[in-house]
C-alpha atoms as a PDB file:
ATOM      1  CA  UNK A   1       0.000   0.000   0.000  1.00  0.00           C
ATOM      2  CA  UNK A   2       1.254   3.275  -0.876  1.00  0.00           C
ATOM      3  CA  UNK A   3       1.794   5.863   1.618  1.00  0.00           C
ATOM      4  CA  UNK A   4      -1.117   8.087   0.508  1.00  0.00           C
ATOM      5  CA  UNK A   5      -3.308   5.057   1.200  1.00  0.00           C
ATOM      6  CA  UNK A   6      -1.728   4.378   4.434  1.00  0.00           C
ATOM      7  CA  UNK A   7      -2.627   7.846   5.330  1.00  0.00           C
ATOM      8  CA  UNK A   8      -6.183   8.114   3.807  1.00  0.00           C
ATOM      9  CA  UNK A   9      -7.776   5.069   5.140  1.00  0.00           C
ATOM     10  CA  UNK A  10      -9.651   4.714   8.035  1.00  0.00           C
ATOM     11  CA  UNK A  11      -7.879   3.390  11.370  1.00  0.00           C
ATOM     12  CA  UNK A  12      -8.381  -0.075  12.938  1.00  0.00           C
ATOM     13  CA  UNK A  13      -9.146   1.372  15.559  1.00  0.00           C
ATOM     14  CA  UNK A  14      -7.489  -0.344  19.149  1.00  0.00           C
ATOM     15  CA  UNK A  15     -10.286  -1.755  21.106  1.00  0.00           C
ATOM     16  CA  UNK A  16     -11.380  -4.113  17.286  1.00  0.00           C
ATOM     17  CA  UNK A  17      -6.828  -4.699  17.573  1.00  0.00           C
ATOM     18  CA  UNK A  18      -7.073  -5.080  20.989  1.00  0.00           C
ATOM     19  CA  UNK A  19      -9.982  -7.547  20.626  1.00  0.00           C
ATOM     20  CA  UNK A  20      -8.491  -9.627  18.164  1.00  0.00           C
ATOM     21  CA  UNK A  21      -5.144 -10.025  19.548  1.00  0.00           C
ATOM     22  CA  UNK A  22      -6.829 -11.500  22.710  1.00  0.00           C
ATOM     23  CA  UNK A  23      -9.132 -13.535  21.312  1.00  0.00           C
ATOM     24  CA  UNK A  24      -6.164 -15.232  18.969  1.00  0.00           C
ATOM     25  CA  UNK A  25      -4.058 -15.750  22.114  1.00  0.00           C
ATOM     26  CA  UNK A  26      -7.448 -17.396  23.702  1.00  0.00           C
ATOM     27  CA  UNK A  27      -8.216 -19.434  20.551  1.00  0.00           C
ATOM     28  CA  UNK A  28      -4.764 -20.481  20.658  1.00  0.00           C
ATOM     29  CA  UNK A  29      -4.720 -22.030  24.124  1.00  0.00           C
ATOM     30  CA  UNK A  30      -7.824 -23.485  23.524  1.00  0.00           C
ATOM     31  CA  UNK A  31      -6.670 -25.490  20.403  1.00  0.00           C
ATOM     32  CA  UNK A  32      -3.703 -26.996  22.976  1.00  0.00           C
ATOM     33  CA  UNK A  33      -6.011 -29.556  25.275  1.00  0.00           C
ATOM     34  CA  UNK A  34      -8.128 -30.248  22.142  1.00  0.00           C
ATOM     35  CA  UNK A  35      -5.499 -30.654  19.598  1.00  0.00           C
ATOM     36  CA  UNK A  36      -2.631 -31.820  21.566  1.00  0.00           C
ATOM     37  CA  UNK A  37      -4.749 -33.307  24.500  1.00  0.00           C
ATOM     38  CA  UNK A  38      -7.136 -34.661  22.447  1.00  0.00           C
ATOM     39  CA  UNK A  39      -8.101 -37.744  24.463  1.00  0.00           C
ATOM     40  CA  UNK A  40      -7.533 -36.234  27.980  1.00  0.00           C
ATOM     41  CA  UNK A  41     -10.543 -33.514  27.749  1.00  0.00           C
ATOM     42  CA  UNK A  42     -11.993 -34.614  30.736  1.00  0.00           C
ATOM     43  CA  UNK A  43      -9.400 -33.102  32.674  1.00  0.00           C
ATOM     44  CA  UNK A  44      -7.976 -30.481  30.446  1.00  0.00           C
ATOM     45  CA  UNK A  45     -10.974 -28.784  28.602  1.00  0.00           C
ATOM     46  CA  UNK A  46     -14.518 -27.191  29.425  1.00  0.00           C
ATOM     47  CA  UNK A  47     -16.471 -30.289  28.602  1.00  0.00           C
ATOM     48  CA  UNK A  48     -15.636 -33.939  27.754  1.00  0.00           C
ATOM     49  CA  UNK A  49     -15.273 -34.025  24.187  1.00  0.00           C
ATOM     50  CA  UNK A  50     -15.779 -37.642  22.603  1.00  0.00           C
ATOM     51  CA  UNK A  51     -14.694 -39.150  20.148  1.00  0.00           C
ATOM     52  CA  UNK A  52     -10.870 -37.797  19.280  1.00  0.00           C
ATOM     53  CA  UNK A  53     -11.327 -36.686  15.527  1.00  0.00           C
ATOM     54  CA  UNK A  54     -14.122 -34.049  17.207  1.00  0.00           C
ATOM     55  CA  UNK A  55     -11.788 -32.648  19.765  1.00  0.00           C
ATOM     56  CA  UNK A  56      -8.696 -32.902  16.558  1.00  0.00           C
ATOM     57  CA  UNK A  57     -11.408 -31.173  14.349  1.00  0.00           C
ATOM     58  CA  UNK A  58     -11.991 -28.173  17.071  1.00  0.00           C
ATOM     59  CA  UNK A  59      -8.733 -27.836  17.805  1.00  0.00           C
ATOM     60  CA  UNK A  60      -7.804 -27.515  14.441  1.00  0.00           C
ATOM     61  CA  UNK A  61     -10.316 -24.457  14.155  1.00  0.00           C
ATOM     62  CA  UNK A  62      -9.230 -22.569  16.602  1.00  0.00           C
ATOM     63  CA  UNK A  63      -5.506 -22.870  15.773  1.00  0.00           C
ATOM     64  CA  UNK A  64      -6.087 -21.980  12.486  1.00  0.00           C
ATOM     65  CA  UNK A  65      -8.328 -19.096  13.794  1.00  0.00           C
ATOM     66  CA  UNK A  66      -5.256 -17.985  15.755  1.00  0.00           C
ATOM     67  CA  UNK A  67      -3.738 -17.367  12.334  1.00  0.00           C
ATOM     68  CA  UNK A  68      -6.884 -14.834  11.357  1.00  0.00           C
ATOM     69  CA  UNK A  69      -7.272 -13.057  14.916  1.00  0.00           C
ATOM     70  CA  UNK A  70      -3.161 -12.297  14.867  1.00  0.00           C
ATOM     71  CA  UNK A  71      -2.765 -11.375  11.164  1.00  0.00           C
ATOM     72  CA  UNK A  72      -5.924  -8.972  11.055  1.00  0.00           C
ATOM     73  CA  UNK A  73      -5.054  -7.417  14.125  1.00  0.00           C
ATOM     74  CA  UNK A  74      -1.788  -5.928  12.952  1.00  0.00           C
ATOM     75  CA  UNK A  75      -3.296  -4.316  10.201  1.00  0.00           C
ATOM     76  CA  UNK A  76      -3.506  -0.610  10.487  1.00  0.00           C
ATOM     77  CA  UNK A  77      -6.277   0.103   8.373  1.00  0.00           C
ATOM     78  CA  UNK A  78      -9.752  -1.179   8.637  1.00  0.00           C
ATOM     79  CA  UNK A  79     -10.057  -2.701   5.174  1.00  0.00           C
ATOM     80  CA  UNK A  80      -7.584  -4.901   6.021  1.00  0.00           C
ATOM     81  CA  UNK A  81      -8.371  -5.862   9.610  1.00  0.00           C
ATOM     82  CA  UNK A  82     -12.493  -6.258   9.092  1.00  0.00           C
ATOM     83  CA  UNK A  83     -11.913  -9.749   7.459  1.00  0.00           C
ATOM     84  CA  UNK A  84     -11.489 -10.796  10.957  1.00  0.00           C
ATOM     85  CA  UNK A  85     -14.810  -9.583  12.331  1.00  0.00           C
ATOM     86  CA  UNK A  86     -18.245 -10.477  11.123  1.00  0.00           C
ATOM     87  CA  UNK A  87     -16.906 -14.426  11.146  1.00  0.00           C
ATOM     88  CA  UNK A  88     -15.534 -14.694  14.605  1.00  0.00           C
ATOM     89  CA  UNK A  89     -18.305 -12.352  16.377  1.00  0.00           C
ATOM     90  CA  UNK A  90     -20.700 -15.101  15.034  1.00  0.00           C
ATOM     91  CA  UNK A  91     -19.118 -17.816  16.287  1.00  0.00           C
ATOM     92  CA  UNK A  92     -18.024 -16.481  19.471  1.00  0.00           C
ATOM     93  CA  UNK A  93     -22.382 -15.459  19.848  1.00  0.00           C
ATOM     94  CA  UNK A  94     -23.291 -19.088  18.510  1.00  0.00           C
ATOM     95  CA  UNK A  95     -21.149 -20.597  20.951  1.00  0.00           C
ATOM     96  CA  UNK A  96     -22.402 -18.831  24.215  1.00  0.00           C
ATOM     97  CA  UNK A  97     -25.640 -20.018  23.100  1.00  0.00           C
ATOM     98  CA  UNK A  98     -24.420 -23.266  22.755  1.00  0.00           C
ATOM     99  CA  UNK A  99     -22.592 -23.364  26.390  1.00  0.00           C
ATOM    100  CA  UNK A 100     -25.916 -21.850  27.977  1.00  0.00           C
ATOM    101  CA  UNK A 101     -27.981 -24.556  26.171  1.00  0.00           C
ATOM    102  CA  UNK A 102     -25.913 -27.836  27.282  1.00  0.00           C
ATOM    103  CA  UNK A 103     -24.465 -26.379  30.084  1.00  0.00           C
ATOM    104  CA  UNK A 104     -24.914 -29.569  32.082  1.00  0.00           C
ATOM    105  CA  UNK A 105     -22.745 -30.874  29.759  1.00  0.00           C
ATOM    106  CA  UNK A 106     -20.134 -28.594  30.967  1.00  0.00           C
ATOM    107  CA  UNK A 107     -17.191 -29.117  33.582  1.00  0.00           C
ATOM    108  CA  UNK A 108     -18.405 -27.259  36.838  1.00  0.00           C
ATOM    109  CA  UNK A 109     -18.628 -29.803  39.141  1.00  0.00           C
ATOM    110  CA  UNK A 110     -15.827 -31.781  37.968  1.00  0.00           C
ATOM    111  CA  UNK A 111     -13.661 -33.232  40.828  1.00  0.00           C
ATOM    112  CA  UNK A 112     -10.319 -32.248  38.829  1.00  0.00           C
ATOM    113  CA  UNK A 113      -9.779 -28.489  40.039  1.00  0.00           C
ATOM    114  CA  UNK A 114      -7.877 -27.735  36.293  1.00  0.00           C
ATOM    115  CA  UNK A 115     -11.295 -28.897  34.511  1.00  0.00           C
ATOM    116  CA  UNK A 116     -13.654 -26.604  36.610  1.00  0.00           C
ATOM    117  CA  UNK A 117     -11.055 -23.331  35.907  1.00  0.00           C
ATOM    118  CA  UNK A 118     -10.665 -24.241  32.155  1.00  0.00           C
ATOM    119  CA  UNK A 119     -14.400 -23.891  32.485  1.00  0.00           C
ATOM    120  CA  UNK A 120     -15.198 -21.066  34.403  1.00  0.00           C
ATOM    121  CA  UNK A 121     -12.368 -19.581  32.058  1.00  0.00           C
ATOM    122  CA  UNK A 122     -14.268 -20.899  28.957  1.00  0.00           C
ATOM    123  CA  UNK A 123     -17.755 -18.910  30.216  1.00  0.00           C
ATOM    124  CA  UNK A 124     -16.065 -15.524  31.088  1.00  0.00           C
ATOM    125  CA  UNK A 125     -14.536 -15.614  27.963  1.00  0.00           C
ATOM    126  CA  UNK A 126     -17.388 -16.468  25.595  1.00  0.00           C
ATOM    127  CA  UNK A 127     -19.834 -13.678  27.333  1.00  0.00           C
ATOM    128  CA  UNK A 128     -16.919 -11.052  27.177  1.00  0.00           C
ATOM    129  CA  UNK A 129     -15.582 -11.087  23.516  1.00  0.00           C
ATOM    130  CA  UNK A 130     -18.820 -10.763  22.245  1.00  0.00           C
ATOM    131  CA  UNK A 131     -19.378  -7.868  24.163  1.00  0.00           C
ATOM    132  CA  UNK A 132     -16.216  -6.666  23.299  1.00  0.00           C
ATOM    133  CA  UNK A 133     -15.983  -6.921  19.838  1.00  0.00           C
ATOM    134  CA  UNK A 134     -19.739  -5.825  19.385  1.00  0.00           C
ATOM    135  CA  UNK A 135     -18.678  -2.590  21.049  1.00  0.00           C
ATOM    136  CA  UNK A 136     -15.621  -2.240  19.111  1.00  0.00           C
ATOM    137  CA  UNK A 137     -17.177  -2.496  15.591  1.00  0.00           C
ATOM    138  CA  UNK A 138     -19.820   0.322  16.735  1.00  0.00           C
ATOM    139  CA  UNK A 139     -17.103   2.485  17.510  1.00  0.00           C
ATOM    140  CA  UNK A 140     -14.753   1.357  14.339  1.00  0.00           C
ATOM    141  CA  UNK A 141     -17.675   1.969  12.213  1.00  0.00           C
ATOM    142  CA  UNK A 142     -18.096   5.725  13.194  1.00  0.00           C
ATOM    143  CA  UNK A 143     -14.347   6.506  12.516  1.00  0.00           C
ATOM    144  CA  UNK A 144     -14.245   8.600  10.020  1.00  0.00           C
ATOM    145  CA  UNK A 145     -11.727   7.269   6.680  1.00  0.00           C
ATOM    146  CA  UNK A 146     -12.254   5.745   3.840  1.00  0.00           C
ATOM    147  CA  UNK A 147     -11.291   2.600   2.095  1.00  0.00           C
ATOM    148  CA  UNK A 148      -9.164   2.072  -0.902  1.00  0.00           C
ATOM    149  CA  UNK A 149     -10.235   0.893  -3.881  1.00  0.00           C
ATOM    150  CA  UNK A 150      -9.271  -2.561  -4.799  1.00  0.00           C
ATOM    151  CA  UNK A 151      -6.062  -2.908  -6.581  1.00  0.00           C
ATOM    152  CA  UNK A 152      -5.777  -6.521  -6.680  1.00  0.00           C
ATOM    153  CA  UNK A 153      -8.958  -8.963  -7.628  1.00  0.00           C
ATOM    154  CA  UNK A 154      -9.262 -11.926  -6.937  1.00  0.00           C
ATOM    155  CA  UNK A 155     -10.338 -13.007 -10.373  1.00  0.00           C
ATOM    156  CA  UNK A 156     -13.399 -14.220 -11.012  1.00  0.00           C
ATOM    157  CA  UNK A 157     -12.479 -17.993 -11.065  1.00  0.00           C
ATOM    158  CA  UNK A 158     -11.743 -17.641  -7.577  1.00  0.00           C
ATOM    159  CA  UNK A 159     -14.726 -15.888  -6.646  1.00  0.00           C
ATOM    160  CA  UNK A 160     -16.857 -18.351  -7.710  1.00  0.00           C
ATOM    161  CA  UNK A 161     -14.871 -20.972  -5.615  1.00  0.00           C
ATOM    162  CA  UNK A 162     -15.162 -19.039  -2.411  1.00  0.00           C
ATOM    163  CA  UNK A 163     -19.257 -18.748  -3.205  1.00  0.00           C
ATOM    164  CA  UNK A 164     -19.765 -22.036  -3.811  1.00  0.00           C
ATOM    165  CA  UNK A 165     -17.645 -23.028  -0.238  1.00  0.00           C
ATOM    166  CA  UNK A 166     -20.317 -20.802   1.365  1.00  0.00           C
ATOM    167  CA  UNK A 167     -23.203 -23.211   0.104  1.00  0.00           C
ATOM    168  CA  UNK A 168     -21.831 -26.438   1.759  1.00  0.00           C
ATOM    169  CA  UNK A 169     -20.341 -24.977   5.141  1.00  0.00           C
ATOM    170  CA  UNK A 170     -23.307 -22.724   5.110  1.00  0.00           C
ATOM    171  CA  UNK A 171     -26.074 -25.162   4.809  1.00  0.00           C
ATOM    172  CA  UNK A 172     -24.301 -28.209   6.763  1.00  0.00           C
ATOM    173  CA  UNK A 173     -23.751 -25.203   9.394  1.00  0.00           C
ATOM    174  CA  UNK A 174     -26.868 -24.556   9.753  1.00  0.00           C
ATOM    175  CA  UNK A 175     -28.362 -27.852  10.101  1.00  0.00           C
ATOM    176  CA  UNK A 176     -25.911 -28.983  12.810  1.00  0.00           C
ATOM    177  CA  UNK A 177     -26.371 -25.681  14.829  1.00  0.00           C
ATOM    178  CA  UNK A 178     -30.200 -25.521  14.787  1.00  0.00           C
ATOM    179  CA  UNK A 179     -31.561 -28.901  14.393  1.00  0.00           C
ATOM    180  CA  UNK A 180     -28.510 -31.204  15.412  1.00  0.00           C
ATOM    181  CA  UNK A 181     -30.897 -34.490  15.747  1.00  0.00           C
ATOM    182  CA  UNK A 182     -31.932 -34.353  12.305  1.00  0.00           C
ATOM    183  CA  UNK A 183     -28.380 -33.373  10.717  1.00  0.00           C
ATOM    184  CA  UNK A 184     -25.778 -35.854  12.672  1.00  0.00           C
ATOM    185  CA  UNK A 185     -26.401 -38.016  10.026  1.00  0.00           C
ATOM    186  CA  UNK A 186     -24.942 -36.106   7.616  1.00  0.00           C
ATOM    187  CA  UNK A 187     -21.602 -35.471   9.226  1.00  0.00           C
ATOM    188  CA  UNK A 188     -18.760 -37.724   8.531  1.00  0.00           C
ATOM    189  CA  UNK A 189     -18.008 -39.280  11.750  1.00  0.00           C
ATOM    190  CA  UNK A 190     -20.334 -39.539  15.065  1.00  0.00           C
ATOM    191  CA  UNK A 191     -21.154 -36.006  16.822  1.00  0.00           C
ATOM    192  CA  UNK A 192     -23.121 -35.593  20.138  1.00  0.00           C
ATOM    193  CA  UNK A 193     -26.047 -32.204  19.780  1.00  0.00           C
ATOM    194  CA  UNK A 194     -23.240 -30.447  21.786  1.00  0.00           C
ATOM    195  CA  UNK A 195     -20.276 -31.340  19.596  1.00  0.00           C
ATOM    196  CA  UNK A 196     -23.015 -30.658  17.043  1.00  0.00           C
ATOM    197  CA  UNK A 197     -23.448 -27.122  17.700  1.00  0.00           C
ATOM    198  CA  UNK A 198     -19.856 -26.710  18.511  1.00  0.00           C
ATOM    199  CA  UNK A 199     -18.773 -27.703  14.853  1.00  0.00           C
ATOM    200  CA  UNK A 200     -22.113 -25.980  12.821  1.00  0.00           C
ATOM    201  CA  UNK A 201     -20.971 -22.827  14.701  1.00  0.00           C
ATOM    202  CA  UNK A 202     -17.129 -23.076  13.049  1.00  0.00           C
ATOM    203  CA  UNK A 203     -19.115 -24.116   9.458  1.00  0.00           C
ATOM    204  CA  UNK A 204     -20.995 -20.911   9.901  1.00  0.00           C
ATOM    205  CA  UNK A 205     -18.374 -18.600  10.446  1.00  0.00           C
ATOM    206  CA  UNK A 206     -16.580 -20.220   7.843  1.00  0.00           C
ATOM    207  CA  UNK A 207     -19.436 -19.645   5.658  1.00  0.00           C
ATOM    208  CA  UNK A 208     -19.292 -15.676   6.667  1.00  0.00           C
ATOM    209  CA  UNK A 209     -15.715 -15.469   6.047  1.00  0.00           C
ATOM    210  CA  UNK A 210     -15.832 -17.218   2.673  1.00  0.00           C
ATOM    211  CA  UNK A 211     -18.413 -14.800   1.543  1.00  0.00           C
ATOM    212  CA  UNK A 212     -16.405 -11.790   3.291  1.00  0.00           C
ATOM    213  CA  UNK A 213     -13.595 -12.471   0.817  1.00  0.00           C
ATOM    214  CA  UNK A 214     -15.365 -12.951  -2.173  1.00  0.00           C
ATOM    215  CA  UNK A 215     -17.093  -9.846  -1.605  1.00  0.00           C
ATOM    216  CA  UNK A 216     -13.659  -7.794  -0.215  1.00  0.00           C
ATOM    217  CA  UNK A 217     -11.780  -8.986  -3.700  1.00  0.00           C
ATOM    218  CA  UNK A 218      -8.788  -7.931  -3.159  1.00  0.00           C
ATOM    219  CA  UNK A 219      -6.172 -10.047  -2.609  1.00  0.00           C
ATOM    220  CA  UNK A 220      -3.762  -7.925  -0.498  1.00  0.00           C
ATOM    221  CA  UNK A 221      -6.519  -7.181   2.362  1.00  0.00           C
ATOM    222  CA  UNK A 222      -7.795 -11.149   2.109  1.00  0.00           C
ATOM    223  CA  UNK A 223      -4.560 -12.594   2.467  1.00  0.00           C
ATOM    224  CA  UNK A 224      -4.794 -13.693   6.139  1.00  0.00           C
ATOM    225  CA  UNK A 225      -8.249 -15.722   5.127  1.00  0.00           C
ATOM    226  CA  UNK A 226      -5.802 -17.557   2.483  1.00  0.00           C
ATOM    227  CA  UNK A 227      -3.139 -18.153   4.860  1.00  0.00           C
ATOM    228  CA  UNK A 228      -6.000 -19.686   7.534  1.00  0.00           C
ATOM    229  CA  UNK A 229      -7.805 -21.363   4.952  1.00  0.00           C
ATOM    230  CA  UNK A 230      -4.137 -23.492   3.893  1.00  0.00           C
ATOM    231  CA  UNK A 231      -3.304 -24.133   7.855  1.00  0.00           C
ATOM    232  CA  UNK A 232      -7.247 -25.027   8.759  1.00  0.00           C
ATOM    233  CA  UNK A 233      -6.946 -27.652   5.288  1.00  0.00           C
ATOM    234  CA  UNK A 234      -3.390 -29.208   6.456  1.00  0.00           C
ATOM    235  CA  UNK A 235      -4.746 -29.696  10.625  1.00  0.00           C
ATOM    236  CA  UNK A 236      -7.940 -31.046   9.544  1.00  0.00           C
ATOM    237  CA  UNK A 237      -6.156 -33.089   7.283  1.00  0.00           C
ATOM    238  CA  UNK A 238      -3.836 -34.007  10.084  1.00  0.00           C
ATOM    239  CA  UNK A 239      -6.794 -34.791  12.573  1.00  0.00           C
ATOM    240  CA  UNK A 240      -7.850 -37.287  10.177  1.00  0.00           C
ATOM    241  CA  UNK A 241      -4.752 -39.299   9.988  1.00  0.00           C
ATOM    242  CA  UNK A 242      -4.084 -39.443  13.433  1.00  0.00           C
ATOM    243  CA  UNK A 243      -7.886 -40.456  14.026  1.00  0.00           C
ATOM    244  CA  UNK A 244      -8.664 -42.324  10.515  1.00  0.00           C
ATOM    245  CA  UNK A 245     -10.952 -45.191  12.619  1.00  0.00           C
ATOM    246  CA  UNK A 246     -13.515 -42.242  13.560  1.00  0.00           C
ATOM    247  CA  UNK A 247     -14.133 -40.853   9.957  1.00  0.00           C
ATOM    248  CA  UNK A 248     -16.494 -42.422   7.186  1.00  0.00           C
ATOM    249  CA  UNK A 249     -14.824 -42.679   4.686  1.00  0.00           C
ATOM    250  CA  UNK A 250     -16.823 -44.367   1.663  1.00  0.00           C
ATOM    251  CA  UNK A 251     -19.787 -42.300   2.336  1.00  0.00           C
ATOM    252  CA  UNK A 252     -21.104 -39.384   0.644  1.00  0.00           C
ATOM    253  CA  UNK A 253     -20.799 -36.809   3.887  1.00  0.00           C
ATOM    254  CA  UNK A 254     -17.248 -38.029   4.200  1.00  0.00           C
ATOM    255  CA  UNK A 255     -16.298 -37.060   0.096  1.00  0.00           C
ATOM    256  CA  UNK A 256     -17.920 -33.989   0.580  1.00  0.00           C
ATOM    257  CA  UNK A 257     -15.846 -33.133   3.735  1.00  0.00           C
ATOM    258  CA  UNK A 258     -12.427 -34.201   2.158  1.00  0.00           C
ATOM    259  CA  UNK A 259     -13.561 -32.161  -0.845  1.00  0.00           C
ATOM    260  CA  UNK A 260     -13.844 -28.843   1.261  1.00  0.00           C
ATOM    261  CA  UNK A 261     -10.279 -29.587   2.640  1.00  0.00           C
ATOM    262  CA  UNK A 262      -9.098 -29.785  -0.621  1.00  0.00           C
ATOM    263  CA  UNK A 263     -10.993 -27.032  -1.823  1.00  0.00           C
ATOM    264  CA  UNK A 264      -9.424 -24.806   1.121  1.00  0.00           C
ATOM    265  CA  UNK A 265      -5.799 -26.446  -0.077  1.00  0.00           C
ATOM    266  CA  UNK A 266      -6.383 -24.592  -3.499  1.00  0.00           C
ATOM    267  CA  UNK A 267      -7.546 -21.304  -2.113  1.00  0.00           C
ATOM    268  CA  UNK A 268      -4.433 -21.175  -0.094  1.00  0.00           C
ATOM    269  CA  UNK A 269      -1.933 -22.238  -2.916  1.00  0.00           C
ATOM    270  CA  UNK A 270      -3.820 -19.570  -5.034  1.00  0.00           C
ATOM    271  CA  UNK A 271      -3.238 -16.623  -2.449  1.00  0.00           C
ATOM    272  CA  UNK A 272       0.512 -17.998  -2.349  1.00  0.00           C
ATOM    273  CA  UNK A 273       0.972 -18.203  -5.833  1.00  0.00           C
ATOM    274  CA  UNK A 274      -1.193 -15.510  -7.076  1.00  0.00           C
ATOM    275  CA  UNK A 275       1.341 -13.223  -9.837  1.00  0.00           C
ATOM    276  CA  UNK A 276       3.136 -10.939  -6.990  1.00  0.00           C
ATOM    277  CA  UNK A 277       3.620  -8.017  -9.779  1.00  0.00           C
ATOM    278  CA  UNK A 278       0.053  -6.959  -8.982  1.00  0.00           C
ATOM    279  CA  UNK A 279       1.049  -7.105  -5.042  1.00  0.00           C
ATOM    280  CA  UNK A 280       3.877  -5.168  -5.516  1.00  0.00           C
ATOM    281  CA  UNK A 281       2.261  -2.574  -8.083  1.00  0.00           C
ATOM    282  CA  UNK A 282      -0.085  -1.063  -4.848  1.00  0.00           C
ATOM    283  CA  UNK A 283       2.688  -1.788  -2.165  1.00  0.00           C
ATOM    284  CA  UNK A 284       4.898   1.010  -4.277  1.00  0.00           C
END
């Protein structure tokens, strides 16, 4: 970005920076008892997560949301930090609703004193970054700025890719979150209605971010959705050989899931590969 674009465009301003930064460090501690401790979430995480590809699969998210919180929140401009909004405020809102709705489900009472903090920890959390971000993106949206124009599109190929990812994680999303007993069927491997919600609420902001980029079509200020679509396609992908006994793999929910992995693969290799003369045409 040139330096009459740096100095035009409206602010990120620090609580939506702030916000971010937190919330990656959060997600990021989170993903350790789910992706590393993946079979001792009993004693290590909010609520007993069963079986291991689930607690791989949510651990997965939240590292590669890490990525996405982190990146966006170092971006001085808004264009370039908003990617990181509309997606996670979403989630973080669908999962509070979640944790209120099975909260017997939830660590509490557990006898091991790490698993009732984690928890407590886990509540605070998901009722305060809400809040938080909500009030930052009232305030960020009455700074006064504009945006850039775009300098580098996405192309239209790629477009359409990121449109059509919305349908599937949208849809599947959707099911899972609001009617989880009439949906488990169609996800690859076995989910409880809490696990349920849990992963339709990732699908969903998915979904939102997906459609964010398309929309945003540039690829300078949707870089960081590349970069955490490629590390979200090579955990998953990960979680799946360490766990292959949990997955489905000859039906028709498991071909579609592999197919989104693979479809995230591409949109990643395409931000890394995309012609950097264009890139380096608005950075002079």
């Amino acid at each position: 970005m040139g330096a009459s674009q740096a100095s035009d465009c409206r602010p990120t301003n620090i609580g939506v920076r702030a916000t971010l930064l937190v919330g990656g460090l959060f997600v990021f501690a989170a993903g350790i008892p789910l992706f590393v401790g993946t079979e001792r979430t009993d004693v290590y995480f909010a609520w007993t997560v069963r079986p291991p590809l689930t607690a791989a699969f949510l651990g997965a998210s939240y590292w590669a949301s890490f990525l996405l919180g982190v990146l966006c929140s170092r971006q001085p401009c808004w264009h370039r930090a908003r990617l990181a909004v509309p997606g996670p405020l979403l989630f973080t809102l669908l999962t509070l609703l979640a944790t209120l709705i099975h909260i017997d489900r939830f660590h509490f009472g557990s006898v091991q004193l790490v698993a009732r903090l984690v928890t407590w920890a886990w509540l605070f959390i998901y009722a305060a970054v809400p809040l938080a971000l909500g009030i930052s993106l009232v305030l960020q949206l009455r700074m006064a700025g504009q945006d850039p124009s775009r300098q580098s599109p996405l192309g239209a190929g790629m477009r359409s890719f990121l449109i059509f990812l919305v349908v599937p994680t949208g849809i599947l999303g959707l099911g899972l979150y609001a009617a989880p007993a009439a949906t488990l069927k169609l996800w690859p491997w076995t989910l409880t209605p809490l696990t349920a919600r849990a992963v339709g609420a990732w699908l969903l902001a998915i979904a939102v971010i997906s459609a964010q980029t398309a929309l945003e079509d540039d690829v300078l200020s949707t870089r960081p959705a590349f970069i955490t679509m490629t590390a979200l396609g090579v955990l998953q992908i990960a979680a799946l050989l360490r766990y292959p006994s949990d997955f489905r793999w000859m039906s028709v929910a498991g071909w579609v899931y592999l197919l989104i992995l693979i479809g995230m693969l591409y949109a990643g290799a395409y931000s890394l590969l995309f012609p950097r003369s264009q890139s380096l045409r608005e950075s002079v």
